[in-house]
N, C-alpha and C. Protein backbone atom coordinates (compact mmCIF):
# COMPACT_ATOMS: atom_id res chain seq x y z
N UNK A 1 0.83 -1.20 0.00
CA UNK A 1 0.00 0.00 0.00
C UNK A 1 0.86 1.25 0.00
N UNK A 2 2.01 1.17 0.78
CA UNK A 2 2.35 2.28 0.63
C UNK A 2 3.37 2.69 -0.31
N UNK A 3 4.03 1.83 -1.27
CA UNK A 3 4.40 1.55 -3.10
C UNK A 3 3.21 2.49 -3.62
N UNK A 4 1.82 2.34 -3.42
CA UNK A 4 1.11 2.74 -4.02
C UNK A 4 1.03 4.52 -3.66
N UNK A 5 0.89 4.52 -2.74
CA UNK A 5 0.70 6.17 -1.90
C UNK A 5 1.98 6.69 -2.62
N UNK A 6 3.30 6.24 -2.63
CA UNK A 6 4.46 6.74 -2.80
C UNK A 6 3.98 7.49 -4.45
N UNK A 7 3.62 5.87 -5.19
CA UNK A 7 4.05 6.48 -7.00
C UNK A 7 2.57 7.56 -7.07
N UNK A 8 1.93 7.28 -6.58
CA UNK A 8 0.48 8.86 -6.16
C UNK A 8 1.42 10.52 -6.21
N UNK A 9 1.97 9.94 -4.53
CA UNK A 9 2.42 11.28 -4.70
C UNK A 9 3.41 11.50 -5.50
N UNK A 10 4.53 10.98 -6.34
CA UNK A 10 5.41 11.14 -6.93
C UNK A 10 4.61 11.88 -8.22
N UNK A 11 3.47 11.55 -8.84
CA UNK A 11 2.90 11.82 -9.89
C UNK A 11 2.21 13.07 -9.77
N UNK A 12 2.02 13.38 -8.25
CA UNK A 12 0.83 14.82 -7.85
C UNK A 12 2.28 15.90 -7.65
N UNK A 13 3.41 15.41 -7.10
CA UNK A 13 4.74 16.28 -6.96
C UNK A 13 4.44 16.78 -8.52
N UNK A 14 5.16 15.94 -9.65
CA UNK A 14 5.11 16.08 -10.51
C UNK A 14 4.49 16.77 -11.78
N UNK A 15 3.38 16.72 -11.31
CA UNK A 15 1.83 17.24 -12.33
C UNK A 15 2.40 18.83 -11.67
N UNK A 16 2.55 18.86 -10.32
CA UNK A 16 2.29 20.31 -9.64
C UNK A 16 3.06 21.02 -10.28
N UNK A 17 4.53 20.41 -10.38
CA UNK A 17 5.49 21.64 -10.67
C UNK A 17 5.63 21.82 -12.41
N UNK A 18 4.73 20.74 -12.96
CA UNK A 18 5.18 20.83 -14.37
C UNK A 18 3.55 21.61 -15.24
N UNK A 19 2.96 21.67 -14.82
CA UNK A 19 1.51 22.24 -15.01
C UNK A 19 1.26 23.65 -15.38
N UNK A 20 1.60 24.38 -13.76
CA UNK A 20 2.03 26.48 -14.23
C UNK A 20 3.06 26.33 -15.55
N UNK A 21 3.91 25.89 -15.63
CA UNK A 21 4.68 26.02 -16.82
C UNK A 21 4.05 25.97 -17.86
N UNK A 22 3.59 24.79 -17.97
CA UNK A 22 3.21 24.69 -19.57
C UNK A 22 1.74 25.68 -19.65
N UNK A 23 1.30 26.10 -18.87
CA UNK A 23 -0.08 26.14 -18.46
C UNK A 23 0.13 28.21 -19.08
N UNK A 24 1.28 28.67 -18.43
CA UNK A 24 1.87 30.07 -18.64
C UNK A 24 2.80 29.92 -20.31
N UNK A 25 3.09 28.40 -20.59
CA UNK A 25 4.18 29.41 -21.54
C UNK A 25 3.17 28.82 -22.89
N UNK A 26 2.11 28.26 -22.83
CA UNK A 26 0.85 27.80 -23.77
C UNK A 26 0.29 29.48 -23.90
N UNK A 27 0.32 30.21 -23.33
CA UNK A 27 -0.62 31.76 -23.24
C UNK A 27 0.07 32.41 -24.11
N UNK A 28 1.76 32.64 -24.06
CA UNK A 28 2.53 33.41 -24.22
C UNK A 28 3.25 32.92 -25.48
N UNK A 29 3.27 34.23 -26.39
CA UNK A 29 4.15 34.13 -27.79
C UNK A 29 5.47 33.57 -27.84
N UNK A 30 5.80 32.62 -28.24
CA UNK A 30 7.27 32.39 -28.03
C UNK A 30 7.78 32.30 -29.15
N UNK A 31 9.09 32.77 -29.31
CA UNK A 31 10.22 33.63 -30.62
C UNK A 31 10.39 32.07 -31.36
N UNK A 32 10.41 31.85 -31.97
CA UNK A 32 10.80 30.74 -33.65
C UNK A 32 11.84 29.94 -33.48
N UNK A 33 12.73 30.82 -32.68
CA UNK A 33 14.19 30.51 -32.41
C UNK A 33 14.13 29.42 -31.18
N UNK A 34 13.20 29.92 -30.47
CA UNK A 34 13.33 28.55 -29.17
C UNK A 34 12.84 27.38 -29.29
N UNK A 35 11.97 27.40 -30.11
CA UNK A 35 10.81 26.29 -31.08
C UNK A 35 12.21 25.33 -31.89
N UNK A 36 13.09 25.96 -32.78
CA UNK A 36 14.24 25.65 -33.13
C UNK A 36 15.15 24.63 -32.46
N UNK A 37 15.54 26.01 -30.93
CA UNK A 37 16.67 24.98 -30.24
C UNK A 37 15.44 23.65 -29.87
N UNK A 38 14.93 23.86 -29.50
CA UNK A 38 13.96 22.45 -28.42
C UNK A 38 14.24 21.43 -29.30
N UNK A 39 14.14 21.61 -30.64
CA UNK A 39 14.22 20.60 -31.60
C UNK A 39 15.58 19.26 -31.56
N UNK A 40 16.56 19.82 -30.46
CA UNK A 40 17.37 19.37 -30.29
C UNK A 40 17.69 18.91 -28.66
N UNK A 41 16.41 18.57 -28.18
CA UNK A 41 16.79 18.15 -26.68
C UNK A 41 16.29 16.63 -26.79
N UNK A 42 15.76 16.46 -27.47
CA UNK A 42 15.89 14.84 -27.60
C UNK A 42 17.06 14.13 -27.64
N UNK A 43 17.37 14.19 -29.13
CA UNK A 43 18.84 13.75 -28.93
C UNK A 43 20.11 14.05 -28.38
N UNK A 44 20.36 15.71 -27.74
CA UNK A 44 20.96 15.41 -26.61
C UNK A 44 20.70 14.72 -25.13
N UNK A 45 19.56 14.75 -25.10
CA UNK A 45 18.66 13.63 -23.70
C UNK A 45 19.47 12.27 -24.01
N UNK A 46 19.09 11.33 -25.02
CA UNK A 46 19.18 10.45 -25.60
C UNK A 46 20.96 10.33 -25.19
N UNK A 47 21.90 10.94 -25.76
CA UNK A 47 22.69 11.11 -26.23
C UNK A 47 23.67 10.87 -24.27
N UNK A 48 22.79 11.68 -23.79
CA UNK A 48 23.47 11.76 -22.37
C UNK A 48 23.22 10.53 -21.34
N UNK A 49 22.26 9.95 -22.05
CA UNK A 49 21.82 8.24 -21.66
C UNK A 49 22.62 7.21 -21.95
N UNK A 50 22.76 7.40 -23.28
CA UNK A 50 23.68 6.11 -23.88
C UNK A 50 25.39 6.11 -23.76
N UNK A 51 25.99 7.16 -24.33
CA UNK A 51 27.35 7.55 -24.46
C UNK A 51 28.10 7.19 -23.03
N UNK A 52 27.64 7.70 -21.68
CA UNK A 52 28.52 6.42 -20.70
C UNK A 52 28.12 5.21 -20.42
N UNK A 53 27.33 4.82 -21.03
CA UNK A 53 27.02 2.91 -20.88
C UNK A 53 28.06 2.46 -22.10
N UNK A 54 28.13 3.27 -23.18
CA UNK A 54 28.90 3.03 -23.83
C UNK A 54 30.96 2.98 -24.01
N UNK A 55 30.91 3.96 -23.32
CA UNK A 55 32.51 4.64 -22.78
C UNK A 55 32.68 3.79 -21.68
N UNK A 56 31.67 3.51 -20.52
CA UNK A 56 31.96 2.86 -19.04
C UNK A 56 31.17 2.03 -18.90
N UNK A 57 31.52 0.55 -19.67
CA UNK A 57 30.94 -0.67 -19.31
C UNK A 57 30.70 -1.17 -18.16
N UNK A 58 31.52 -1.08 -17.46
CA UNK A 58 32.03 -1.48 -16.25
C UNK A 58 31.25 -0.67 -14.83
N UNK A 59 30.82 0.76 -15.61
CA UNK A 59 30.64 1.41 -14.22
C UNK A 59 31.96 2.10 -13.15
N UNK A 60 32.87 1.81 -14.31
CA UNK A 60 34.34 2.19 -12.82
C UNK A 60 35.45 3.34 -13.61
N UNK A 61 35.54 2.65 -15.16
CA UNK A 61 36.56 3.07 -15.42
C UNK A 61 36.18 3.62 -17.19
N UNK A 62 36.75 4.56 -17.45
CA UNK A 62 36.58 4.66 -18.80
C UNK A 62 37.24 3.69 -19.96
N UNK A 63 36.39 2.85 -21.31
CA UNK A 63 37.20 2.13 -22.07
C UNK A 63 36.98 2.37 -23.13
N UNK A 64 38.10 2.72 -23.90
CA UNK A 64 38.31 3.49 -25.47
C UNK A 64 38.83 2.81 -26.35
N UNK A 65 38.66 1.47 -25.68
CA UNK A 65 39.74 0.02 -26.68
C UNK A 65 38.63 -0.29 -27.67
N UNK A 66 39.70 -1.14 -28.35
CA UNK A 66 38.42 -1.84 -29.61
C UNK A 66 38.26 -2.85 -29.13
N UNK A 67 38.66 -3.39 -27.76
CA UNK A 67 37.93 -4.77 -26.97
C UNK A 67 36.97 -4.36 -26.79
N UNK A 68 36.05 -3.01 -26.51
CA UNK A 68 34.51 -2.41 -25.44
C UNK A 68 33.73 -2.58 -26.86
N UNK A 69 33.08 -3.72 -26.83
CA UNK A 69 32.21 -3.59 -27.53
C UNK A 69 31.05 -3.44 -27.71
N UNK A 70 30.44 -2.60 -26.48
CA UNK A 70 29.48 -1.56 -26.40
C UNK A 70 30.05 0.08 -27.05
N UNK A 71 31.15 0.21 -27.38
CA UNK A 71 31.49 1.29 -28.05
C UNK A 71 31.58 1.15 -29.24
N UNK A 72 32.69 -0.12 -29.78
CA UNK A 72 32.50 -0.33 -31.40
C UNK A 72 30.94 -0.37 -32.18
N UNK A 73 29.81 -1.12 -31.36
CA UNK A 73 28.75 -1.42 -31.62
C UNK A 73 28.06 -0.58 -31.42
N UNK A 74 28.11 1.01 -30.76
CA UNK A 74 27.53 2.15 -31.23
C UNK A 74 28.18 2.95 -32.21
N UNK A 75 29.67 2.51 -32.09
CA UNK A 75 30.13 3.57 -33.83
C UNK A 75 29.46 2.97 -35.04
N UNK A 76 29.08 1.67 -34.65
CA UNK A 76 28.59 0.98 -36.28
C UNK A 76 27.05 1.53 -36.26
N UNK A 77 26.51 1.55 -35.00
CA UNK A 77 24.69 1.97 -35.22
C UNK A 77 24.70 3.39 -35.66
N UNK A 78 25.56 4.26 -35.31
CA UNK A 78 25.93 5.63 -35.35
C UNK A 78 26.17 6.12 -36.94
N UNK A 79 26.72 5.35 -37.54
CA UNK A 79 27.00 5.08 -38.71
C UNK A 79 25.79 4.61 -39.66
N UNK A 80 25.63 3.96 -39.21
CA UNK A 80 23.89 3.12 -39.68
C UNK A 80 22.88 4.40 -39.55
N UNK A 81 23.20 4.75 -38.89
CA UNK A 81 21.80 5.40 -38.30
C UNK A 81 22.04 6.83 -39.69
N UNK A 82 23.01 7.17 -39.56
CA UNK A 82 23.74 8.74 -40.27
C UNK A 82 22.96 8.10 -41.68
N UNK A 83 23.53 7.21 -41.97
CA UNK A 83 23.82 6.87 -43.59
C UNK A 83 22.03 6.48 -44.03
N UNK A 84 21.93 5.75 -43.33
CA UNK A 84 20.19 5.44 -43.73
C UNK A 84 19.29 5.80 -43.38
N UNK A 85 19.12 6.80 -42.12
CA UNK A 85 17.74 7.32 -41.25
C UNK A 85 17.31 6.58 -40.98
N UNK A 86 17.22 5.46 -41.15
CA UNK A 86 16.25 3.70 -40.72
C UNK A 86 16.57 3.46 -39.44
N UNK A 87 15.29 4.01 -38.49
CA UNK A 87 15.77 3.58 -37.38
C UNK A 87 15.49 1.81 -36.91
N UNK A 88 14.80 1.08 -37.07
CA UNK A 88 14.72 -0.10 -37.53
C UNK A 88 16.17 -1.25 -37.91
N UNK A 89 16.44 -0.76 -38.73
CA UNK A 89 17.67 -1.04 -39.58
C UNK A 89 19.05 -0.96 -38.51
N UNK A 90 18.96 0.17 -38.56
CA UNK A 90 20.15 1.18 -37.30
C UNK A 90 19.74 -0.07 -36.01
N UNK A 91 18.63 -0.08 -35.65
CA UNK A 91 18.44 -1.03 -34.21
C UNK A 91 19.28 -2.71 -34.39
N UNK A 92 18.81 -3.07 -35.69
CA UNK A 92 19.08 -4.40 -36.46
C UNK A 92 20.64 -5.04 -36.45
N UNK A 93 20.88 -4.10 -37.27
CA UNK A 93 22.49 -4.06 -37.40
C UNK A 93 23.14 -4.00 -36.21
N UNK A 94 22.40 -2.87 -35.59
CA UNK A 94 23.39 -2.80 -34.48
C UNK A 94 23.32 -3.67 -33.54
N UNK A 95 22.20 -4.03 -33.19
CA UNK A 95 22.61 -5.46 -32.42
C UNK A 95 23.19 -6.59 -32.39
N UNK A 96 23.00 -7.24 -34.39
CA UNK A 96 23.64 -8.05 -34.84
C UNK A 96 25.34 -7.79 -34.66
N UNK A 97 25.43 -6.59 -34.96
CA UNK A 97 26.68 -6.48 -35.01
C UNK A 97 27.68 -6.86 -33.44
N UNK A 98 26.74 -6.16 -32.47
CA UNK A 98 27.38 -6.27 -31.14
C UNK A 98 27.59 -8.03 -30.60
N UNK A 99 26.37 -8.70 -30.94
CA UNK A 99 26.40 -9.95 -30.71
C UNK A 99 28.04 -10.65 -31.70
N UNK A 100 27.72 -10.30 -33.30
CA UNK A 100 28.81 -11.26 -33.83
C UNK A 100 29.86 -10.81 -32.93
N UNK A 101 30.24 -9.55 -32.11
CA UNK A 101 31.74 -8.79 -32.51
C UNK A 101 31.83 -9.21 -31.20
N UNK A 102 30.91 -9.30 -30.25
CA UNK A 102 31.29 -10.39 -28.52
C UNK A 102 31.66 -11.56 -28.82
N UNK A 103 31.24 -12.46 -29.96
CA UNK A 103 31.75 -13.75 -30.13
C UNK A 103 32.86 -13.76 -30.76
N UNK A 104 32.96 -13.03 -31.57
CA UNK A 104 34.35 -13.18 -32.29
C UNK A 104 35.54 -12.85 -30.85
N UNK A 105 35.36 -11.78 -30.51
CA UNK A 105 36.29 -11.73 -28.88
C UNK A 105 35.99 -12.25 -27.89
N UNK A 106 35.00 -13.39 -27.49
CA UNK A 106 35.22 -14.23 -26.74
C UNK A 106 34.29 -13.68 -25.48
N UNK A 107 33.89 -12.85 -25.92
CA UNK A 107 33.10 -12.43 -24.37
C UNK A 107 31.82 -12.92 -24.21
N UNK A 108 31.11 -13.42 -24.76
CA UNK A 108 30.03 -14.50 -24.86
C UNK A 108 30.30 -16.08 -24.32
């Protein structure tokens, strides 16, 4: 029961402080230019998610080898992704790829 009370209030915290915002900047004219940048907080969001799972497998230490193959296997989706827009494809490859490139080095 009280799992339940907790994710309640976590969601009424939430609604509260995010509500006046949108609620004030929905009224108000906003310049072209900010409409613009926003366009780009996804993929830096995104970007700030993945890139140390990728760099710090481990959680401890940074790895820039071509043994981390959570790093080789995002330069190839990264690549995928640039060259074809297919996000599908980009997902495909890149997994395939991470799986062959753990077996070929033994970490499987």
């Amino acid at each position: 029961m009280n799992e339940w009370l907790l994710i309640f209030g976590m969601a009424v915290v939430t609604f509260a402080v995010r509500y006046p915002v949108m609620l004030l900047v929905g009224k108000l004219p906003l310049p072209e230019r900010l409409f613009q940048a926003l366009r780009y907080v996804p993929p830096a969001v995104l970007a700030a998610i993945i890139v140390p799972g990728m760099l710090i497998p481990d959680g401890q230490t940074i790895d820039a080898s071509p043994t981390n193959s959570y790093l080789v296997a995002g330069i190839v989706s990264a690549i995928v992704a640039w060259r074809t827009g297919n996000l599908l494809l980009t997902i495909v490859l890149g997994m395939g790829f991470f799986l062959v490139y753990r077996l070929i080095l033994g970490q499987i």
